[in-house]
Protein backbone atom coordinates (compact mmCIF):
# COMPACT_ATOMS: atom_id res chain seq x y z
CA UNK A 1 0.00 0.00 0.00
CA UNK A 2 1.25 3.22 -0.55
CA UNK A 3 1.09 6.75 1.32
CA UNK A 4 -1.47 7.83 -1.37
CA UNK A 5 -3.71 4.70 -0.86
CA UNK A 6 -3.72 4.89 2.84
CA UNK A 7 -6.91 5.98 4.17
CA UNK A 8 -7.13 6.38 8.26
CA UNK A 9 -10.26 4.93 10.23
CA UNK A 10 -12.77 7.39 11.26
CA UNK A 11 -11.63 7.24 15.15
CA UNK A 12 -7.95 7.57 13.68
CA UNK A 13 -8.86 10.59 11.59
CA UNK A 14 -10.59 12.05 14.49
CA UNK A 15 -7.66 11.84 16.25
CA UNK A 16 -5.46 13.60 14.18
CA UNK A 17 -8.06 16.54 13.20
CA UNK A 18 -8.09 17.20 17.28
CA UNK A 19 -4.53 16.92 17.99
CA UNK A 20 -4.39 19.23 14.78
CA UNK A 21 -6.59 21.75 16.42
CA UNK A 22 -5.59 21.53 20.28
CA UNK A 23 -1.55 22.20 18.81
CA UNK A 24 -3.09 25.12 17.21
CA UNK A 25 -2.91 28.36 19.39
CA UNK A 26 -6.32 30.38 19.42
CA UNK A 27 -8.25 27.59 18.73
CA UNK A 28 -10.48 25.35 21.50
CA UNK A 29 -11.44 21.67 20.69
CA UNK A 30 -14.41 23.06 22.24
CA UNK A 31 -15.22 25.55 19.94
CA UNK A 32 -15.42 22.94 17.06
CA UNK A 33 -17.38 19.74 16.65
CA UNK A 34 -15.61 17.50 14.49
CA UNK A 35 -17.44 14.26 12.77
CA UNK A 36 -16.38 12.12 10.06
CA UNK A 37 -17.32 9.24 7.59
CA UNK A 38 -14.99 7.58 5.12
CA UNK A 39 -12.90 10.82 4.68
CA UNK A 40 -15.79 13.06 4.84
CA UNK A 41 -15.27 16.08 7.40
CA UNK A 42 -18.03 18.12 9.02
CA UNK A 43 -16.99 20.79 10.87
CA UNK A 44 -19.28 22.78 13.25
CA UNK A 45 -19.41 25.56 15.86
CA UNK A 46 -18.41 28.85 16.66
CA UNK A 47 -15.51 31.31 16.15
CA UNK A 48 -15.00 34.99 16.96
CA UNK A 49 -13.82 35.79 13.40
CA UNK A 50 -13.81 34.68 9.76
CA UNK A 51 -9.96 34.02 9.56
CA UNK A 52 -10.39 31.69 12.24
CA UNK A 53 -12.94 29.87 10.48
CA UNK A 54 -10.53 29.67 7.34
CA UNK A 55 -7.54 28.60 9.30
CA UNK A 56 -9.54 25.32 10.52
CA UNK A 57 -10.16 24.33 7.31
CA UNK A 58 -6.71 24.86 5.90
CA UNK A 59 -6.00 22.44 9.38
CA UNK A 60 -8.22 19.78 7.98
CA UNK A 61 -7.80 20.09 4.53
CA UNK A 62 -3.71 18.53 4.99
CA UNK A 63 -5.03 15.79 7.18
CA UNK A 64 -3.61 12.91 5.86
CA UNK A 65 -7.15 10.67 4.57
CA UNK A 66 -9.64 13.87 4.33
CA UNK A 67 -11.15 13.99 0.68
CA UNK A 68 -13.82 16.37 1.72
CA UNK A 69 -14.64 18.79 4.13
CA UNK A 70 -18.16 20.66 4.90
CA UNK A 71 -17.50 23.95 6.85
CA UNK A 72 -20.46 24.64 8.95
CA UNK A 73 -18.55 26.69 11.30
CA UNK A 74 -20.46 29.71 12.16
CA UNK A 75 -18.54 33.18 12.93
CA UNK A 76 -19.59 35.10 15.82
């Protein structure tokens, strides 16, 4: 298998989006609600501005196994 073939479990992808997120400074696990199915990201919750909102998605988006993300992230 190579690195382009390997696709993460769910819980495994999970993982990695959170670690992602808690590493990143300004931004709260708790602030975003993270779910995911077969590489499928859904991101929801609340930030204090749009860059914010932007940044988490550029987070996801390199996650080794996401092939799709749905930004429902609101901005306060």
């Amino acid at each position: 298998m190579t690195t382009a073939e390997y696709q993460p479990s769910d819980r495994q992808l999970h993982d990695e989006i959170c670690q992602r997120l808690e590493q990143t400074q300004g931004v709260g696990v708790w602030q975003v609600k993270v779910a995911e199915v077969e590489g499928k990201v859904t991101l929801e919750g609340t930030v204090p501005e749009p860059a914010m909102q932007q940044a988490i998605e550029d987070l996801v988006d390199v996650c080794p196994g996401v092939q799709d993300i749905e930004n429902k992230i609101t901005v306060q």
